[in-house]
C-alpha atoms as a PDB file:
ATOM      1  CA  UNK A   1       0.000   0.000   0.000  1.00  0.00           C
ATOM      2  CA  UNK A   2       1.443   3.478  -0.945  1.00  0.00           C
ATOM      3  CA  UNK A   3       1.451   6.069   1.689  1.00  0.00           C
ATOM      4  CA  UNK A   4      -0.625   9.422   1.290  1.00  0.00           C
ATOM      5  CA  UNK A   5       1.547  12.289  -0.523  1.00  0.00           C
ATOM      6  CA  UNK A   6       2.422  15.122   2.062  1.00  0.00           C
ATOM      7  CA  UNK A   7       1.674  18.624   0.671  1.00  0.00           C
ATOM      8  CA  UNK A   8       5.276  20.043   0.656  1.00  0.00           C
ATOM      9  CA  UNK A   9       5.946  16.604  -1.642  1.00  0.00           C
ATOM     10  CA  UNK A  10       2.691  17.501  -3.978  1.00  0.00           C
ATOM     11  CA  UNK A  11       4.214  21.386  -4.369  1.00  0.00           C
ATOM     12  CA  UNK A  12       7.526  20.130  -5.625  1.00  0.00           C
ATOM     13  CA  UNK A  13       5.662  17.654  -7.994  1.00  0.00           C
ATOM     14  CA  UNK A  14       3.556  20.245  -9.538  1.00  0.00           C
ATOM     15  CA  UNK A  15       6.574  23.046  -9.307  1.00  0.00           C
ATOM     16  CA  UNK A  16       8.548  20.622 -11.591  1.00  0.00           C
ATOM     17  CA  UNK A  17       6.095  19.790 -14.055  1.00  0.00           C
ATOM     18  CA  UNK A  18       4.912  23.603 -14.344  1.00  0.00           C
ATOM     19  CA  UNK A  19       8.436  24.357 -14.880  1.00  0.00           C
ATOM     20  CA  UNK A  20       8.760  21.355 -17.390  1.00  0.00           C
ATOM     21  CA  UNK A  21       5.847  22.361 -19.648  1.00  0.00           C
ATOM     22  CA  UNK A  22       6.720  25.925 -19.018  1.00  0.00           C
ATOM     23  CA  UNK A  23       9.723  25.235 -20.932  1.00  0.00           C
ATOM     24  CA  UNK A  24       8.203  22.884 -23.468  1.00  0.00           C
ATOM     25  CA  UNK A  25       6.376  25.444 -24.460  1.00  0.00           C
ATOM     26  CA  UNK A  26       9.347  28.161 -24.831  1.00  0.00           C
ATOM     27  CA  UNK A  27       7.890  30.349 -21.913  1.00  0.00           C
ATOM     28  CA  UNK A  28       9.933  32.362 -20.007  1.00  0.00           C
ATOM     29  CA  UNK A  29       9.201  32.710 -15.919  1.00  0.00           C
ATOM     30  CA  UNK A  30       8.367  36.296 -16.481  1.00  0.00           C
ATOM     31  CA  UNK A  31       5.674  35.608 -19.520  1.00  0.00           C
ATOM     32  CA  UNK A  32       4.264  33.287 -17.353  1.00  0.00           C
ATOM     33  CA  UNK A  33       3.441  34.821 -14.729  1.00  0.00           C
ATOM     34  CA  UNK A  34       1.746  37.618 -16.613  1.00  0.00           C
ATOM     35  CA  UNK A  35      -0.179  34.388 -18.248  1.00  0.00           C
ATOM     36  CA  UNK A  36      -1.406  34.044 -15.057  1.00  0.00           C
ATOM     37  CA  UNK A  37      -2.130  37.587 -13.569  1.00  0.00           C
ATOM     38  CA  UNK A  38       1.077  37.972 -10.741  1.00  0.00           C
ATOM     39  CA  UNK A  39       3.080  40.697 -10.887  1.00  0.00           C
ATOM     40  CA  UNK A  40       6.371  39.230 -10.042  1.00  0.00           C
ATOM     41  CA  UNK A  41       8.206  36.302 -11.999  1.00  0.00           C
ATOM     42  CA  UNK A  42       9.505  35.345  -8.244  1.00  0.00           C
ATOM     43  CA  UNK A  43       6.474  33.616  -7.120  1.00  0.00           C
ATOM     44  CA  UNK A  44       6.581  31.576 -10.620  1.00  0.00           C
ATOM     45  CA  UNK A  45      10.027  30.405  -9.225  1.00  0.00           C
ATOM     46  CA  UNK A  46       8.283  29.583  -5.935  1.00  0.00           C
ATOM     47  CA  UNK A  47       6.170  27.622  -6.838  1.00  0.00           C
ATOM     48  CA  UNK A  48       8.889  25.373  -9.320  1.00  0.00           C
ATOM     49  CA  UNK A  49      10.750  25.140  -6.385  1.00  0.00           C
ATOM     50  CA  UNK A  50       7.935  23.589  -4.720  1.00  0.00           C
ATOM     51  CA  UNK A  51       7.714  26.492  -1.837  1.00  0.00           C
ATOM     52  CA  UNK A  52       5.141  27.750  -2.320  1.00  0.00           C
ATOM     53  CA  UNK A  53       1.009  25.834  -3.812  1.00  0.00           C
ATOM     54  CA  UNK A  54      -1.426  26.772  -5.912  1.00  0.00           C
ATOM     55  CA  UNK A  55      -4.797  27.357  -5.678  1.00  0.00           C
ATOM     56  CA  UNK A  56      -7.050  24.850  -7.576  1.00  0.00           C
ATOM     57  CA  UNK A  57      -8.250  28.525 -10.085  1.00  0.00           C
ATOM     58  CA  UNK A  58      -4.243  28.936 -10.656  1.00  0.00           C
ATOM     59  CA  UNK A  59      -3.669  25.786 -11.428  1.00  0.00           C
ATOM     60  CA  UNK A  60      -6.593  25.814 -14.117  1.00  0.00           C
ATOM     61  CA  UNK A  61      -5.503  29.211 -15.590  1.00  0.00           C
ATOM     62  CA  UNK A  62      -1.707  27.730 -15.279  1.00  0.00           C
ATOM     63  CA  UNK A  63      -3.041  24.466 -17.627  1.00  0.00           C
ATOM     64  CA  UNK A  64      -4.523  26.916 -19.761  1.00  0.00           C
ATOM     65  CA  UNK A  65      -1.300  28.976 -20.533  1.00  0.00           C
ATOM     66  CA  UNK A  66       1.081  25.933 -20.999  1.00  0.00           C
ATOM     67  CA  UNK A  67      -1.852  24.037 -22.843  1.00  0.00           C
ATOM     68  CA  UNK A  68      -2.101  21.369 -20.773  1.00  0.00           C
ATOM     69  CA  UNK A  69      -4.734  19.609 -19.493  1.00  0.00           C
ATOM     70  CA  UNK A  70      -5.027  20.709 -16.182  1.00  0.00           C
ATOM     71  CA  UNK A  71      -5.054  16.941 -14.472  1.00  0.00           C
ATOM     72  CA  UNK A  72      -1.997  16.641 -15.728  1.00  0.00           C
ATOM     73  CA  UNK A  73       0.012  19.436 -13.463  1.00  0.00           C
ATOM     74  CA  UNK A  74      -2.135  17.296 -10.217  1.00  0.00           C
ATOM     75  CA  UNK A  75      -1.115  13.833 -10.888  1.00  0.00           C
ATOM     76  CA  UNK A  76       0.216  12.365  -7.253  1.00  0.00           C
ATOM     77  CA  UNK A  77       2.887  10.516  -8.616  1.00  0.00           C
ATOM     78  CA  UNK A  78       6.314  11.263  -9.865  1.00  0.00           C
ATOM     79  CA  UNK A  79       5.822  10.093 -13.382  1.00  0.00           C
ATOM     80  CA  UNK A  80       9.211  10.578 -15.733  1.00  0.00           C
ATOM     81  CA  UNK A  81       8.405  13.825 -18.687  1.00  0.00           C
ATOM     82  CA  UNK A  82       8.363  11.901 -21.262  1.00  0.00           C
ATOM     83  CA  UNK A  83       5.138  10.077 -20.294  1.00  0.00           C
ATOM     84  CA  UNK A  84       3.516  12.848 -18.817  1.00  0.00           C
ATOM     85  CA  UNK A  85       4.043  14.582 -22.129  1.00  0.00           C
ATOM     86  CA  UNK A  86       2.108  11.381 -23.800  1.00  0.00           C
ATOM     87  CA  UNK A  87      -0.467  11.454 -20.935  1.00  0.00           C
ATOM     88  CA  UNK A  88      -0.985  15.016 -21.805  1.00  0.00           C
ATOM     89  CA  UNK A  89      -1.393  14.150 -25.791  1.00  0.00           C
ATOM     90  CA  UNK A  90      -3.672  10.986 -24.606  1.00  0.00           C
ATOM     91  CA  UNK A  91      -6.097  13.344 -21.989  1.00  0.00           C
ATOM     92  CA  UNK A  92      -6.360  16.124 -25.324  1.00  0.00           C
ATOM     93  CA  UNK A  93      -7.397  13.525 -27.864  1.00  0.00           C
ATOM     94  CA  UNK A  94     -10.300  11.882 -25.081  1.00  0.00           C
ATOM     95  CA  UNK A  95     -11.542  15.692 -24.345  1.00  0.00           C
ATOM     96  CA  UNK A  96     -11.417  16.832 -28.300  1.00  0.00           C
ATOM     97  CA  UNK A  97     -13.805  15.018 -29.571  1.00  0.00           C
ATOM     98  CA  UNK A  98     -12.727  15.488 -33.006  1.00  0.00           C
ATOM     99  CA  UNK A  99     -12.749  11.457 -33.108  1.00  0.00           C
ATOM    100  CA  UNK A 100     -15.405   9.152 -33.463  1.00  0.00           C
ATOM    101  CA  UNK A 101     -14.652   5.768 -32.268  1.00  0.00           C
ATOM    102  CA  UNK A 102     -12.048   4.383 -30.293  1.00  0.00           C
ATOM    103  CA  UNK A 103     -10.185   2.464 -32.985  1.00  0.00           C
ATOM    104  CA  UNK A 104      -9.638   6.233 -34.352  1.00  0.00           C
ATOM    105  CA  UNK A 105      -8.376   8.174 -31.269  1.00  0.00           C
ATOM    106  CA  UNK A 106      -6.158   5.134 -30.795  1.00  0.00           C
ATOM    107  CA  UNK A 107      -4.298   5.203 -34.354  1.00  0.00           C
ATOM    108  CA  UNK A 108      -4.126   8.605 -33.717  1.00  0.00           C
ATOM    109  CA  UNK A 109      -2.021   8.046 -30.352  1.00  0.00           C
ATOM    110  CA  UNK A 110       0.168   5.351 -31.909  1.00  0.00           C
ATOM    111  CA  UNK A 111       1.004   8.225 -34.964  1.00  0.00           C
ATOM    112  CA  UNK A 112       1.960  10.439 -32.471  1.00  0.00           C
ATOM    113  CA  UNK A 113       3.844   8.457 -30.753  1.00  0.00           C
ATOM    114  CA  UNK A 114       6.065   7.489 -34.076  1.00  0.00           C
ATOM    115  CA  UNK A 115       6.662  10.924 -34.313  1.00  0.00           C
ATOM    116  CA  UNK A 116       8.145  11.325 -31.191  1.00  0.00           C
ATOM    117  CA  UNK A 117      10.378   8.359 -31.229  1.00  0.00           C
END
């Protein structure tokens, strides 16, 4: 059985995945916090660092401006990039709706994942 996740240990989760996909997506600390509404870049390095949360609305707006879905900054485990990039692709394809079966939205995973290998 896995013990409960404290909430210092969530913060530095979610710190490094904002600052992961804040990068993916070429984002600089500074744009991003204007993304956001905060006037300082410093509490964008807080909350990488892990010292500082988010509330649930930031975290929204924060999946928003890194286009991400926004489960994917929450996840309670420490899951490598790579796959959280794919879980990301995976959770964009279910909410789209652009496809209309599963046999479709799962050809479409596998063809993104070629591309990526």
């Amino acid at each position: 059985m896995s013990r409960a996740i404290s909430t210092k240990e969530l913060n530095v989760l979610i710190g490094k995945r904002i600052k992961f996909f804040r990068e993916l997506a070429g984002m600089t600390q500074e744009e991003f916090s204007k993304c956001l509404g905060y006037k300082s870049s410093g509490i964008i390095s807080m909350i990488e660092r892990g010292v500082r949360g988010m509330k649930k609305s930031k975290m929204v707006e924060a999946a928003k401006c890194l286009n991400v879905h926004q489960h994917i900054l929450s996840i309670e485990n420490d899951i490598p990039n790579e796959y959280l990039v794919l879980l990301n692709d995976i959770a964009k394809l279910m909410t789209m709706n652009k496809f209309h079966g599963e046999i479709q939205a799962l050809k479409a995973i596998v063809e993104s994942l070629k591309s990526k290998v």
